[in-house]
C-alpha atoms as a PDB file:
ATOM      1  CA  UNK A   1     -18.285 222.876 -21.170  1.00  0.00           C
ATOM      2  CA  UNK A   2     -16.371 222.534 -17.742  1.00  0.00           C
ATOM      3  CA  UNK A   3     -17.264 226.148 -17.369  1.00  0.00           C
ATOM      4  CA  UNK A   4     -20.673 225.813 -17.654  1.00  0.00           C
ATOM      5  CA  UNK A   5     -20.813 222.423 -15.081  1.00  0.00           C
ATOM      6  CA  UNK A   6     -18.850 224.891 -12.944  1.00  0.00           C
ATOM      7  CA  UNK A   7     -21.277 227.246 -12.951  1.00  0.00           C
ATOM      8  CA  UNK A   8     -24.253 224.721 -12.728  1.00  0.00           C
ATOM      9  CA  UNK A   9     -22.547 223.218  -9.489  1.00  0.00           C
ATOM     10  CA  UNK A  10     -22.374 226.849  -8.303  1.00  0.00           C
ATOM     11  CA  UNK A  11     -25.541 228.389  -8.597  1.00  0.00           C
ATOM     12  CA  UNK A  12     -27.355 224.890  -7.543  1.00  0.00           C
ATOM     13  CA  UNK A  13     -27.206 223.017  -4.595  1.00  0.00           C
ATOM     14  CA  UNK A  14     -25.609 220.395  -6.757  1.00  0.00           C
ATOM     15  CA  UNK A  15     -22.182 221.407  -5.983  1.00  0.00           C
ATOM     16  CA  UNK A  16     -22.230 221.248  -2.106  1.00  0.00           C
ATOM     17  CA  UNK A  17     -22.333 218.226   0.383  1.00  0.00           C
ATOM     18  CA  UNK A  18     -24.044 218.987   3.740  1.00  0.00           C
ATOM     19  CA  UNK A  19     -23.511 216.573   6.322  1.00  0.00           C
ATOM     20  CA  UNK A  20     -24.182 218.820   9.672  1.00  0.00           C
ATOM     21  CA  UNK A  21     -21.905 220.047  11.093  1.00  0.00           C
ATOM     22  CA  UNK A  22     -20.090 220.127   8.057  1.00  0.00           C
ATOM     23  CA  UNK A  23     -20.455 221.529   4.556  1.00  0.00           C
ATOM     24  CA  UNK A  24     -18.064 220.528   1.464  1.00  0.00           C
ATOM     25  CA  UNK A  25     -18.206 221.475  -1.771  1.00  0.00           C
ATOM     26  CA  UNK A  26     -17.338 219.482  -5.326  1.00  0.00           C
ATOM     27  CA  UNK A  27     -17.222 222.768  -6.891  1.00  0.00           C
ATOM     28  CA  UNK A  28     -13.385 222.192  -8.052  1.00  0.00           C
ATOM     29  CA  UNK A  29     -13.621 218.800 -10.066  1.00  0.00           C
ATOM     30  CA  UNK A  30     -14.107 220.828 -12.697  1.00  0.00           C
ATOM     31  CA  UNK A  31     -11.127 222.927 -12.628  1.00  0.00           C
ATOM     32  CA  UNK A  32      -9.383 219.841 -11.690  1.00  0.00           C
ATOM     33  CA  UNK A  33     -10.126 218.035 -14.473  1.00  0.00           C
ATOM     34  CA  UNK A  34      -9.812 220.928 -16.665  1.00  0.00           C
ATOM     35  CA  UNK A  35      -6.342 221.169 -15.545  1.00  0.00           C
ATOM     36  CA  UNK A  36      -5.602 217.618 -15.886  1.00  0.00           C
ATOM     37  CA  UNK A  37      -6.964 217.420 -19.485  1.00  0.00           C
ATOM     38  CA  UNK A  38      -5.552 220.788 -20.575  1.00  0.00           C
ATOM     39  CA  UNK A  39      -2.684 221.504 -18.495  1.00  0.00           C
ATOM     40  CA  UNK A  40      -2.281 223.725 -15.627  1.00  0.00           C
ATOM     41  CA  UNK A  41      -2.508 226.858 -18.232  1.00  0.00           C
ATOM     42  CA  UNK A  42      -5.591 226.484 -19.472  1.00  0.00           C
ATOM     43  CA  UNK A  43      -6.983 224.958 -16.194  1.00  0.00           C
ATOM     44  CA  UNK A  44      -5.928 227.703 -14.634  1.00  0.00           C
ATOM     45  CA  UNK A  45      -9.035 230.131 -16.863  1.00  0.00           C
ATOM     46  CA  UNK A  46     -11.707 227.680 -15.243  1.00  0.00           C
ATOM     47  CA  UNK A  47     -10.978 229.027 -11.927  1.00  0.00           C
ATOM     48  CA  UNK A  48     -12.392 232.333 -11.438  1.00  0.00           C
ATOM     49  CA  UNK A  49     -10.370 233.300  -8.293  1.00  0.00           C
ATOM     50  CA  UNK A  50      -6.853 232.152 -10.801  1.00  0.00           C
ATOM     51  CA  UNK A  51      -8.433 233.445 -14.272  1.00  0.00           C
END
């Protein structure tokens, strides 16, 4: 399920915060929490760039 909000907030413009000049994104929280809930071992699959 935190895969599939990660993926929402990526391919949407859910998952970034544009204020100009600046853009953020919220696109961790879900690895984040993923990693708090399940330990950094399991977290560490929701992040494509770790996985």
């Amino acid at each position: 399920m935190l895969a599939a909000i990660e993926l929402a907030l990526a391919f949407s413009a859910f998952g970034y915060i544009t204020i100009p000049p600046v853009s953020l994104t919220i696109m961790p929280l879900p690895v984040l929490v993923g990693a708090l809930l399940f330990g950094p071992a399991e977290g560490r699959f929701l992040a494509p760039y770790l996985g």
